[in-house]
Protein backbone atom coordinates (compact mmCIF):
# COMPACT_ATOMS: atom_id res chain seq x y z
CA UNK A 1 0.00 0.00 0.00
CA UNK A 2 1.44 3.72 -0.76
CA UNK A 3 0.00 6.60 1.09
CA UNK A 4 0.51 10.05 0.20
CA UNK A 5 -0.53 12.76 2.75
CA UNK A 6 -1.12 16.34 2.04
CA UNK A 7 -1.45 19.72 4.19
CA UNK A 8 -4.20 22.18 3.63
CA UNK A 9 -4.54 25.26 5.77
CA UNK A 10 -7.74 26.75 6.56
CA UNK A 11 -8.32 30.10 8.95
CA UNK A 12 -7.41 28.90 11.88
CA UNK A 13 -6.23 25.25 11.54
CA UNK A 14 -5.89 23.07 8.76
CA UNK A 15 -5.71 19.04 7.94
CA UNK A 16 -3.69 16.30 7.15
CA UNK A 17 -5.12 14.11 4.70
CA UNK A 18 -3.70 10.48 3.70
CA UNK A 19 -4.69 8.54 0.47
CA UNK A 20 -4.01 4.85 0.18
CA UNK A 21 -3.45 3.70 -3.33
CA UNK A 22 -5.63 6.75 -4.41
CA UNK A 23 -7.96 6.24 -1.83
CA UNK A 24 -9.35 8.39 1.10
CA UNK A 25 -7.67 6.33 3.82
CA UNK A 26 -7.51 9.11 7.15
CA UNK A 27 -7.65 12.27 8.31
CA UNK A 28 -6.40 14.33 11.18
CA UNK A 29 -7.25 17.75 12.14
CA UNK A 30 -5.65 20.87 14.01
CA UNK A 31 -6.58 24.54 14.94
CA UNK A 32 -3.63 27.11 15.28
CA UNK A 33 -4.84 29.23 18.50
CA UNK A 34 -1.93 31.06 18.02
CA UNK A 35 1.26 31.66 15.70
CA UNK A 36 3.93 29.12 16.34
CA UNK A 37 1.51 25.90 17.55
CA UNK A 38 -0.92 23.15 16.48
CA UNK A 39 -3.35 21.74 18.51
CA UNK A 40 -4.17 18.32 16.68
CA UNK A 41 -7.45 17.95 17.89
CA UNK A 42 -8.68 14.78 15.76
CA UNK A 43 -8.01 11.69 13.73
CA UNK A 44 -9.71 9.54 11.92
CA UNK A 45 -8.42 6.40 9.78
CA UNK A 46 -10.65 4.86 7.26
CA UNK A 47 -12.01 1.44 8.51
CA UNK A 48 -10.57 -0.30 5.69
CA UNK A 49 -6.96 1.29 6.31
CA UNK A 50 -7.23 0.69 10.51
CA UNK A 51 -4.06 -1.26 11.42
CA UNK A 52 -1.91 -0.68 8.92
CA UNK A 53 -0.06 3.26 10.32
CA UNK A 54 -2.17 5.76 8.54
CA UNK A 55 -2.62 7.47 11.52
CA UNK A 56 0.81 7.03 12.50
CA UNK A 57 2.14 8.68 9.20
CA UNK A 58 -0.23 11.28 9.45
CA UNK A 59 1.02 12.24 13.63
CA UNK A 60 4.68 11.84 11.96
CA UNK A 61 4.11 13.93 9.06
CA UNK A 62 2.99 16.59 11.51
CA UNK A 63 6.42 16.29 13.60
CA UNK A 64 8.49 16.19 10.48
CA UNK A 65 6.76 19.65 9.53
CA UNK A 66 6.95 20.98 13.31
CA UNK A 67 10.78 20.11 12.94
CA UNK A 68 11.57 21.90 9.31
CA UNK A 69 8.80 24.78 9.94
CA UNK A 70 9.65 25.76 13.71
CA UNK A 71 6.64 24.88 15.16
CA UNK A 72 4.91 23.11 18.20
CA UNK A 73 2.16 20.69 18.75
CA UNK A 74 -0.38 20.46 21.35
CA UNK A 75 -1.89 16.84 21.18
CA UNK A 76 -5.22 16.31 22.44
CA UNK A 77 -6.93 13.59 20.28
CA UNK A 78 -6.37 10.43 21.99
CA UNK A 79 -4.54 9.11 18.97
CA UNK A 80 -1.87 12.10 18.93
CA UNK A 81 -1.27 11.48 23.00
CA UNK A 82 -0.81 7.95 22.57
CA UNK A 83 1.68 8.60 19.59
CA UNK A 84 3.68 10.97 21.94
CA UNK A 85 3.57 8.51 24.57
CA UNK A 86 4.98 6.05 22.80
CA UNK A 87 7.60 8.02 20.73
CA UNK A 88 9.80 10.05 23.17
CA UNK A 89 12.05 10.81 20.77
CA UNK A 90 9.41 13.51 19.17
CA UNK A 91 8.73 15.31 22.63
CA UNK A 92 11.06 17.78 20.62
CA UNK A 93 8.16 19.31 19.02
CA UNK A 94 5.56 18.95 21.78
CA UNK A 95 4.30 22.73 23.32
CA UNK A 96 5.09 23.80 26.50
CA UNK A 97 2.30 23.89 29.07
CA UNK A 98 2.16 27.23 30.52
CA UNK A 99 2.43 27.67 34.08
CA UNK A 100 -0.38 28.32 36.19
């Protein structure tokens, strides 16, 4: 299977969308409360495409853009959390809670 994601900004957010083969196989959404930071706030995988790291490529295509565009992420789908749990190595990119 080859999936290709893509980024489209909207006002205020955006979404990552994966194809599988040339299929709709996930999506994952963000807003952008403020300049500098995404708050991925869902994902979705296609029933026929669960198991098989859509929504993994779509959480790491996020970091890898975080990395190269100087950004942060705020994860609070329970997908996104889990994927930060789980990869340490990307807490890199994660958004600083602010105190208080």
């Amino acid at each position: 299977m080859t999936i290709a994601i893509t980024r489209e900004e909207t006002a205020g957010g955006g979404r990552y969308a994966a194809e599988a083969d040339g299929r709709p196989a996930g999506v994952m959404t963000y807003q952008r409360p403020e300049e500098g930071r995404i708050v991925i706030d869902h994902t979705k995988v296609e029933s026929e495409c669960s198991g098989q790291g859509v929504g993994a490529r779509l959480v790491a295509r996020a970091i890898d853009d975080a990395r190269a565009e100087g950004f942060r992420i705020t994860p609070v789908c329970s997908y996104a959390v889990r994927y930060f749990e789980k990869h340490p190595e990307a807490a890199d990119v994660l958004a600083k809670e602010s105190p208080g």
